[in-house]
PDB file of N, CA and C in Angstrom:
ATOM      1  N   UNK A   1     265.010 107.408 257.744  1.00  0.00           N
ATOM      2  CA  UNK A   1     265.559 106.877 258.954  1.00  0.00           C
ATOM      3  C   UNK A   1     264.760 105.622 259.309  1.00  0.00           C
ATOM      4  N   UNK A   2     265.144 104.825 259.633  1.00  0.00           N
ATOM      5  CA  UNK A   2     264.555 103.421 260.487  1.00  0.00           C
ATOM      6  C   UNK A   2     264.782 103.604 261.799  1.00  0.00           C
ATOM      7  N   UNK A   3     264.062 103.112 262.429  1.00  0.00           N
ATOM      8  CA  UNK A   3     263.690 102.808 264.016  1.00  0.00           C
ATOM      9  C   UNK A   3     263.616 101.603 264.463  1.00  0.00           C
ATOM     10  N   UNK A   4     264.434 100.747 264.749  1.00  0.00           N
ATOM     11  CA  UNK A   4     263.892  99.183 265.423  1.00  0.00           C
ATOM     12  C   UNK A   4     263.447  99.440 266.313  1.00  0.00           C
ATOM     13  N   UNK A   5     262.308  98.420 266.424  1.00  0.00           N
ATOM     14  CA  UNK A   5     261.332  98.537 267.695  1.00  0.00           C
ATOM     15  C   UNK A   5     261.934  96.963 268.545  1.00  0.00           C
ATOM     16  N   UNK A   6     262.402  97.006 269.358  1.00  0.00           N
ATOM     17  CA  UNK A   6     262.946  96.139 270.266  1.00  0.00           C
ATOM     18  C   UNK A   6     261.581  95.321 271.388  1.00  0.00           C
ATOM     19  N   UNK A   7     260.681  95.893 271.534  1.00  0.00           N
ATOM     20  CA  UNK A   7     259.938  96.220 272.263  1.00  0.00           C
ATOM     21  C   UNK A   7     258.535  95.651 271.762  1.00  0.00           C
ATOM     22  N   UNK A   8     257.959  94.360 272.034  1.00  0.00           N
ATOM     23  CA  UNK A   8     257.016  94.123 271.002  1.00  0.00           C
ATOM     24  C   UNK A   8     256.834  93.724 269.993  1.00  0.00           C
ATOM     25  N   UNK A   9     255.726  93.222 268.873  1.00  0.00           N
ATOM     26  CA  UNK A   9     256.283  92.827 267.714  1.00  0.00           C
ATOM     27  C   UNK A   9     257.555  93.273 266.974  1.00  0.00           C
ATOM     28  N   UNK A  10     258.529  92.680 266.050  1.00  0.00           N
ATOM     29  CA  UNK A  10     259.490  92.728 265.361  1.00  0.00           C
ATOM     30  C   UNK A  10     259.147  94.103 264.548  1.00  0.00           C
ATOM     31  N   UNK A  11     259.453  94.844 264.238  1.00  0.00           N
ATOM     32  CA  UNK A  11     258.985  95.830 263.398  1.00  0.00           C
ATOM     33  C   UNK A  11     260.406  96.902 262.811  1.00  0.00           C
ATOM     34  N   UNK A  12     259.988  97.503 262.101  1.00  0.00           N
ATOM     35  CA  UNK A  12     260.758  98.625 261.736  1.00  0.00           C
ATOM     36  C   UNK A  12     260.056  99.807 261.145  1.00  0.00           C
ATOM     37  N   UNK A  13     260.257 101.164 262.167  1.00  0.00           N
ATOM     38  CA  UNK A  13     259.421 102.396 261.359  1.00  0.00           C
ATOM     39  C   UNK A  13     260.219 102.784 260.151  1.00  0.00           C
ATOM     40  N   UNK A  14     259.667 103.163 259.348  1.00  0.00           N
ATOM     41  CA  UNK A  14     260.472 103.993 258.352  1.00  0.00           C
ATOM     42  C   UNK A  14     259.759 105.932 258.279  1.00  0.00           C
ATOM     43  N   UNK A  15     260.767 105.833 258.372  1.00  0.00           N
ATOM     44  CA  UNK A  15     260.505 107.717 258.365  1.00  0.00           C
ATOM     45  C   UNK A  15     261.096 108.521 257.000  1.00  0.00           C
ATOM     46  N   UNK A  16     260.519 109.148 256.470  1.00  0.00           N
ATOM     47  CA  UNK A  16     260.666 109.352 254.753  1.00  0.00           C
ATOM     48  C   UNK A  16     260.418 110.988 254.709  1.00  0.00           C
ATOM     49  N   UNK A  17     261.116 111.877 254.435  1.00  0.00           N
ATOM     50  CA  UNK A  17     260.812 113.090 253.995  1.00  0.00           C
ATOM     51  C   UNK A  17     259.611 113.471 253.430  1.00  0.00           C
ATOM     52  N   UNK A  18     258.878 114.017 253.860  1.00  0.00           N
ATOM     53  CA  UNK A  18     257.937 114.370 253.077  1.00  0.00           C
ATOM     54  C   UNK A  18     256.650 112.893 253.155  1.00  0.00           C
ATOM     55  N   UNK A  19     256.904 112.107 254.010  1.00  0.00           N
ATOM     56  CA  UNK A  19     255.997 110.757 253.597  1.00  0.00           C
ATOM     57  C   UNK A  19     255.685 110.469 254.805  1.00  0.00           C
ATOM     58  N   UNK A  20     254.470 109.932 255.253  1.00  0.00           N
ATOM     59  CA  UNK A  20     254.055 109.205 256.560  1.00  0.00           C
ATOM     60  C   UNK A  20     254.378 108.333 256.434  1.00  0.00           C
ATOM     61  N   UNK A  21     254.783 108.500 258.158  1.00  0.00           N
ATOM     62  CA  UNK A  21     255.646 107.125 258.950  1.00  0.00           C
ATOM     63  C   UNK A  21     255.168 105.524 258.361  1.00  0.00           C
ATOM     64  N   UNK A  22     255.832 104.679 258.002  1.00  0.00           N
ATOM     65  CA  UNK A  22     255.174 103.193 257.514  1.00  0.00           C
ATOM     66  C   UNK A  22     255.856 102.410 258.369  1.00  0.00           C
ATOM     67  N   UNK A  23     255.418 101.391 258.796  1.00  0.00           N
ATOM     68  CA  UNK A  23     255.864  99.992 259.533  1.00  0.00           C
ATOM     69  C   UNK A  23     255.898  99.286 258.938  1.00  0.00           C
ATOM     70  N   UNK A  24     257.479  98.786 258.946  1.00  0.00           N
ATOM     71  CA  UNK A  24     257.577  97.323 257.909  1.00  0.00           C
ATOM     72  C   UNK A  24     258.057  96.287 258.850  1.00  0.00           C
ATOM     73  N   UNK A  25     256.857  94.720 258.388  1.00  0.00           N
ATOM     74  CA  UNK A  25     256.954  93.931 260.107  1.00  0.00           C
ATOM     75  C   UNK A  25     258.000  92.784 259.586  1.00  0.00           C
ATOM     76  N   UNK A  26     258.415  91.610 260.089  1.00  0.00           N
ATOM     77  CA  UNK A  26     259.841  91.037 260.555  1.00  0.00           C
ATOM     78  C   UNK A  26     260.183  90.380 259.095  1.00  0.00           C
ATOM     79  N   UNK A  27     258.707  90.133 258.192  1.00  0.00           N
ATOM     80  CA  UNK A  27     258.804  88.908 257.136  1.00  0.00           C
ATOM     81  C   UNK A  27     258.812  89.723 256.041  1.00  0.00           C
ATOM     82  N   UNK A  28     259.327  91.268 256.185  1.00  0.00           N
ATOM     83  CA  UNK A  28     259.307  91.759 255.035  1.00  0.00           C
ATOM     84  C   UNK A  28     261.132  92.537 254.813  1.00  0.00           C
ATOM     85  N   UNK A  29     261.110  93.278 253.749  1.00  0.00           N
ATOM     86  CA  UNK A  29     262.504  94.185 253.006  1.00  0.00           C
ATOM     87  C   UNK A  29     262.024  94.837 253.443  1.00  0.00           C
ATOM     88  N   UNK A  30     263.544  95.885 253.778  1.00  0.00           N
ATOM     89  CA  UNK A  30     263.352  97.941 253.594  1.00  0.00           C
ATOM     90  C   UNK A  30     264.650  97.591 252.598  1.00  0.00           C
ATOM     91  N   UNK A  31     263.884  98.686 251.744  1.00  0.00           N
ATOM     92  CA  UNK A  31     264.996  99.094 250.596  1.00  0.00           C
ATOM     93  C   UNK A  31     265.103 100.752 250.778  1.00  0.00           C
ATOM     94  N   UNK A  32     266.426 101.111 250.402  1.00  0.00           N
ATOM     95  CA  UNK A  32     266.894 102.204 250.305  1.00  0.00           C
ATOM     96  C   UNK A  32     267.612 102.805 249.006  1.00  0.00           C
ATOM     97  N   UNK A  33     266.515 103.124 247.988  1.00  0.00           N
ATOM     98  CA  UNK A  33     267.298 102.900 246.645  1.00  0.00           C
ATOM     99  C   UNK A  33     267.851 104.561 246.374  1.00  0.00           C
ATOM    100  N   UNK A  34     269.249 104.312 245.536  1.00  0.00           N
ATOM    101  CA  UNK A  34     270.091 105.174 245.412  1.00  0.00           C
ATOM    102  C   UNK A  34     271.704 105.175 247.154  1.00  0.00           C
ATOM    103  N   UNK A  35     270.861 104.536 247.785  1.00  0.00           N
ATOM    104  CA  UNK A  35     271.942 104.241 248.977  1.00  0.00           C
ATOM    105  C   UNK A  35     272.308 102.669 248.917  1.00  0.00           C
ATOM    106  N   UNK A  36     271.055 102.020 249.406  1.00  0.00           N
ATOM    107  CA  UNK A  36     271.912 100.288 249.601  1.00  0.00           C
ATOM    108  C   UNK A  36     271.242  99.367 248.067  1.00  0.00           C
ATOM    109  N   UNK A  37     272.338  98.386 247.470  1.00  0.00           N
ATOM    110  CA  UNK A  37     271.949  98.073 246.173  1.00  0.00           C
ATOM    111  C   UNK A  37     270.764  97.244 246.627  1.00  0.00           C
ATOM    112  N   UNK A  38     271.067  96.553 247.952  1.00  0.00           N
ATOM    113  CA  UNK A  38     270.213  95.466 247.724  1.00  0.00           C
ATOM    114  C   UNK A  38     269.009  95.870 248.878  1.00  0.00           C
ATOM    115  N   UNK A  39     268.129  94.776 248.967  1.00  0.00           N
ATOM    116  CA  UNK A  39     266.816  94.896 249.852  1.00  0.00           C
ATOM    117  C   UNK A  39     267.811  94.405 251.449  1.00  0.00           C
ATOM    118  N   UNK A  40     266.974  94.665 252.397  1.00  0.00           N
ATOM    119  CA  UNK A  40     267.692  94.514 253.757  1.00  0.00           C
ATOM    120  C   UNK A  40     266.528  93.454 254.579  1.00  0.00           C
ATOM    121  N   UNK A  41     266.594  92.665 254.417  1.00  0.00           N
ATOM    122  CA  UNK A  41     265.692  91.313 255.393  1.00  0.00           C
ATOM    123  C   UNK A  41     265.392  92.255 256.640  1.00  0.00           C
ATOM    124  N   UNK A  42     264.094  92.565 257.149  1.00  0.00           N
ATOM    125  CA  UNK A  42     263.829  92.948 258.304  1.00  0.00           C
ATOM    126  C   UNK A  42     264.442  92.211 259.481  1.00  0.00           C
ATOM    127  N   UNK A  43     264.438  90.704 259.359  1.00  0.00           N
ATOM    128  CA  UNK A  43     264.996  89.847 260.565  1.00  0.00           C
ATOM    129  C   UNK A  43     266.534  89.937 260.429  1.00  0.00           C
ATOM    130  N   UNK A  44     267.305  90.350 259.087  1.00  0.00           N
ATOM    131  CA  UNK A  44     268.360  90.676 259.817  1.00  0.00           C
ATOM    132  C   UNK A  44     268.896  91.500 260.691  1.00  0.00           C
ATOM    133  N   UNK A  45     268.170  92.720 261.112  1.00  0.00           N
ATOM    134  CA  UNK A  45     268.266  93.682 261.840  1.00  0.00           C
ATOM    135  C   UNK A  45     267.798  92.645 263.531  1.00  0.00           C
ATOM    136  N   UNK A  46     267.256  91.407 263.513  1.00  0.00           N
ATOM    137  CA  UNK A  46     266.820  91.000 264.572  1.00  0.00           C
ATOM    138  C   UNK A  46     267.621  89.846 265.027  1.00  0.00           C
ATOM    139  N   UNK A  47     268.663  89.131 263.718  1.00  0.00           N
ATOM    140  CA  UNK A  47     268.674  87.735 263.820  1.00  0.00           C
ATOM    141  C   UNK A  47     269.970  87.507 263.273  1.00  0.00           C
ATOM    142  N   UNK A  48     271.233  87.604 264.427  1.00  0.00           N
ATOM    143  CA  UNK A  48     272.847  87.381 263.590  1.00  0.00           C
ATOM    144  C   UNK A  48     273.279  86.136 262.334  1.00  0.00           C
ATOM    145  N   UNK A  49     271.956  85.470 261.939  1.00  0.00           N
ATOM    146  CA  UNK A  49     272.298  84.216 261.224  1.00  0.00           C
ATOM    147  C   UNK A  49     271.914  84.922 259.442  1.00  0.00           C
ATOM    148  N   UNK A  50     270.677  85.256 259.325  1.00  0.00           N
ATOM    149  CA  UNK A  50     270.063  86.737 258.871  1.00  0.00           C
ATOM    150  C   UNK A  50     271.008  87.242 258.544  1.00  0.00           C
ATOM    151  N   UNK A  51     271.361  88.025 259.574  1.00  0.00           N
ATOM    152  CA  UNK A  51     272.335  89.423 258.741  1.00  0.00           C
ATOM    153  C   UNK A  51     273.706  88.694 258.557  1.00  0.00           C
ATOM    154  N   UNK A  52     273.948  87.602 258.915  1.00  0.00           N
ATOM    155  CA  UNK A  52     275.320  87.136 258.336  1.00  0.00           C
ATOM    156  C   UNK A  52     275.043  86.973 256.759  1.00  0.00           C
ATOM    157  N   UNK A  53     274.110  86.308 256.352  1.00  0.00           N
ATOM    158  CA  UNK A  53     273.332  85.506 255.038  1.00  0.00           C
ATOM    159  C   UNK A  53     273.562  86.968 254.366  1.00  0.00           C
ATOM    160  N   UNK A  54     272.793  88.205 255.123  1.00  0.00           N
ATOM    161  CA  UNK A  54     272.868  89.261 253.973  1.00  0.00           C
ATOM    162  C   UNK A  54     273.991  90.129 253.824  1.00  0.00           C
ATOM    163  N   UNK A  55     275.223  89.912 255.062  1.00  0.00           N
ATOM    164  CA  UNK A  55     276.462  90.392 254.564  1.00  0.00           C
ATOM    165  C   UNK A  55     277.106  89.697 253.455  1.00  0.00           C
ATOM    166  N   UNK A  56     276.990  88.181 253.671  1.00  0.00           N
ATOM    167  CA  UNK A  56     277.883  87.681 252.395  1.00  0.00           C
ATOM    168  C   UNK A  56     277.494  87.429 251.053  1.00  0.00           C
ATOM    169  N   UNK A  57     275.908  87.818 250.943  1.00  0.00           N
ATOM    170  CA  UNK A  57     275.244  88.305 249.784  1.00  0.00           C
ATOM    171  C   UNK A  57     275.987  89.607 249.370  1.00  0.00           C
ATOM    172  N   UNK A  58     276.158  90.684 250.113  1.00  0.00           N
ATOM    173  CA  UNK A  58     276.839  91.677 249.325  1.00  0.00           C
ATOM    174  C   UNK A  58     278.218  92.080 249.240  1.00  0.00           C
ATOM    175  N   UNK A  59     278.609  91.024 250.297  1.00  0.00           N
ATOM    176  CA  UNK A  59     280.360  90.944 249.856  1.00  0.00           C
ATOM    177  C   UNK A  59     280.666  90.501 248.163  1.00  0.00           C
ATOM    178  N   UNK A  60     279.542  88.952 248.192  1.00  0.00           N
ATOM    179  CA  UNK A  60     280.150  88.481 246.628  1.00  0.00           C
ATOM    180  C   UNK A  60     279.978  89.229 245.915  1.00  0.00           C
ATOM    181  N   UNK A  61     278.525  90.199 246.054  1.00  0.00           N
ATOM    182  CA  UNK A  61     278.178  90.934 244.904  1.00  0.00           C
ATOM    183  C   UNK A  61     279.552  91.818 244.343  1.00  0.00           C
ATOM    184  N   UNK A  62     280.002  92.118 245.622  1.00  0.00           N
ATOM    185  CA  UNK A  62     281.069  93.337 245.300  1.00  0.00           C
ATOM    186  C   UNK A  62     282.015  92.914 244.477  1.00  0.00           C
ATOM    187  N   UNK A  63     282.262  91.347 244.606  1.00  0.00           N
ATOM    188  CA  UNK A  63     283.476  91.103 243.874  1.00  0.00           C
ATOM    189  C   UNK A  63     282.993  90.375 242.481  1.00  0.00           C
ATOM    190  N   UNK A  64     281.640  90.236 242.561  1.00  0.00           N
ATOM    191  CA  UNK A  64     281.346  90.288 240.745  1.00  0.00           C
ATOM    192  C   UNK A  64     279.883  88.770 241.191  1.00  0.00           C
ATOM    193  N   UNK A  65     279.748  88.573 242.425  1.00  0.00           N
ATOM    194  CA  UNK A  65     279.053  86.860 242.247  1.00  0.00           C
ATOM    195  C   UNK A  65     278.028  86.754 242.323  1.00  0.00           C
ATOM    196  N   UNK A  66     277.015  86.414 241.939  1.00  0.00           N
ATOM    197  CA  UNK A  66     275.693  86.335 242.604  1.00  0.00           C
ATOM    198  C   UNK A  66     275.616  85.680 243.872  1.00  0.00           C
ATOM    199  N   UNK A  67     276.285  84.523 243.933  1.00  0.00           N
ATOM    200  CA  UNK A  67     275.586  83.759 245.260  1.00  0.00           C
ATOM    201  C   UNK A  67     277.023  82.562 245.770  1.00  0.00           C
ATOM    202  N   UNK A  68     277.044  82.284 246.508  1.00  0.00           N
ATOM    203  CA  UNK A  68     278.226  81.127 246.980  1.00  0.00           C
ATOM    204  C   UNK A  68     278.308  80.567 246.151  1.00  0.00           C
ATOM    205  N   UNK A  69     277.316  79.854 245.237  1.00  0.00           N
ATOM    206  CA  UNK A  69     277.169  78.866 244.363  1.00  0.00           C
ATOM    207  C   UNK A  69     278.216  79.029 242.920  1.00  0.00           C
ATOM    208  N   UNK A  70     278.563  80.166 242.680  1.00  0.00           N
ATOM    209  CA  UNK A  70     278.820  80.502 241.579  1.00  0.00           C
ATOM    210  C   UNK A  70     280.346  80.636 242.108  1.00  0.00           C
ATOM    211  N   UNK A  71     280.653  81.044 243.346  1.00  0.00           N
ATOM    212  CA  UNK A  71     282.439  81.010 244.134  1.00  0.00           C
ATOM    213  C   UNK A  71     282.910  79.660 243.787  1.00  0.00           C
ATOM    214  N   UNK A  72     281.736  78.555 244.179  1.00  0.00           N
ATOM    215  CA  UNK A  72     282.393  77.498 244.429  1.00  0.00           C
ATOM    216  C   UNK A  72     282.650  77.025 242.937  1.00  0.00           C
ATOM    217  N   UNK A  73     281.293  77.374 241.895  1.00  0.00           N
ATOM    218  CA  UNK A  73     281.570  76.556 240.622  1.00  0.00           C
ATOM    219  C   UNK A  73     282.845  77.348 239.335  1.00  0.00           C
ATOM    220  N   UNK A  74     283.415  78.569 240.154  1.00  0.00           N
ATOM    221  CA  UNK A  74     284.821  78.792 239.400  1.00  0.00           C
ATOM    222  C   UNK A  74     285.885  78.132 240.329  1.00  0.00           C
ATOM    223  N   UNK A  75     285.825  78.122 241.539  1.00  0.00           N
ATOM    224  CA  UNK A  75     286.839  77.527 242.234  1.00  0.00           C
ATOM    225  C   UNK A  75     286.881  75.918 241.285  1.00  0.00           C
ATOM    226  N   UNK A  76     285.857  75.014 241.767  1.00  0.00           N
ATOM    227  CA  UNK A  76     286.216  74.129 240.564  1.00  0.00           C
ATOM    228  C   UNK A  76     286.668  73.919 239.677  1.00  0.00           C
ATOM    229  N   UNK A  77     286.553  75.054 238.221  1.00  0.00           N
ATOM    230  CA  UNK A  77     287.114  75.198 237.263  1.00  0.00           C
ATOM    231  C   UNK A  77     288.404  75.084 237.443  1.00  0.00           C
ATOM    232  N   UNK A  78     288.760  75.746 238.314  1.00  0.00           N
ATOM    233  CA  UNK A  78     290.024  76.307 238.370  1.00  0.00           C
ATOM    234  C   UNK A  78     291.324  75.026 239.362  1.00  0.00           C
ATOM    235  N   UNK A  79     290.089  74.142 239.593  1.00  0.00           N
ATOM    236  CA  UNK A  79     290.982  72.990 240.086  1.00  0.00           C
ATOM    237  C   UNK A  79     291.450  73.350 241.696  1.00  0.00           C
ATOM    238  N   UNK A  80     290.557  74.254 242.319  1.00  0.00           N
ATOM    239  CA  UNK A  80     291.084  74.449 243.849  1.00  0.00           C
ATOM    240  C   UNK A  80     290.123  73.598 244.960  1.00  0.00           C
ATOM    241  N   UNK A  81     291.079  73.377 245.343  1.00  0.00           N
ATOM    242  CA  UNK A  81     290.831  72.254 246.778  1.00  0.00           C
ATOM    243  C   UNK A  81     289.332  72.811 247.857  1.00  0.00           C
ATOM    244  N   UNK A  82     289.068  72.074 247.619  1.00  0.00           N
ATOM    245  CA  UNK A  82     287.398  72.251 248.663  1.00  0.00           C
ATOM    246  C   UNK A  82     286.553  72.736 247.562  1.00  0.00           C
ATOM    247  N   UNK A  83     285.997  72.660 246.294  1.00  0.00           N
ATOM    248  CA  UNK A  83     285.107  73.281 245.433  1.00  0.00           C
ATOM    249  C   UNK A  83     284.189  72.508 245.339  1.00  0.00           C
TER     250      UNK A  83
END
């Protein structure tokens, strides 16, 4: 489970079965492996520009892309307008 701390430095508890509580602070990842593929930017949990950046990181992923960069350089190929 995670906990944002609203309240004070930027932080996030992590709470782990079996594991003492750890604090991970604003400039770091929580990963959740076997649940989320990718790492989760602590400041996106703080910062709508952030978690926009890391939604459309895993939208492309879903549809096969690494990064915008690679949308735009098949759109090119492919001769479509704005590439």
């Amino acid at each position: 489970m995670w906990v944002v701390r609203l309240v004070g430095p930027r932080r996030v508890e992590v709470y782990e079965s079996g594991k003492p509580v750890r604090t991970v602070a604003s400039n770091a990842e929580l990963t959740a492996p076997g649940t989320l593929k990718n790492p989760v930017p602590v400041l996106a949990l703080f910062d709508r520009e952030v978690a926009h950046e890391a939604t459309l990181r895993n939208l492309l992923q879903r549809r096969g892309y690494g990064r915008l960069d690679s949308v735009r350089a098949v759109a090119g190929r492919q001769g479509l307008v704005g590439a």
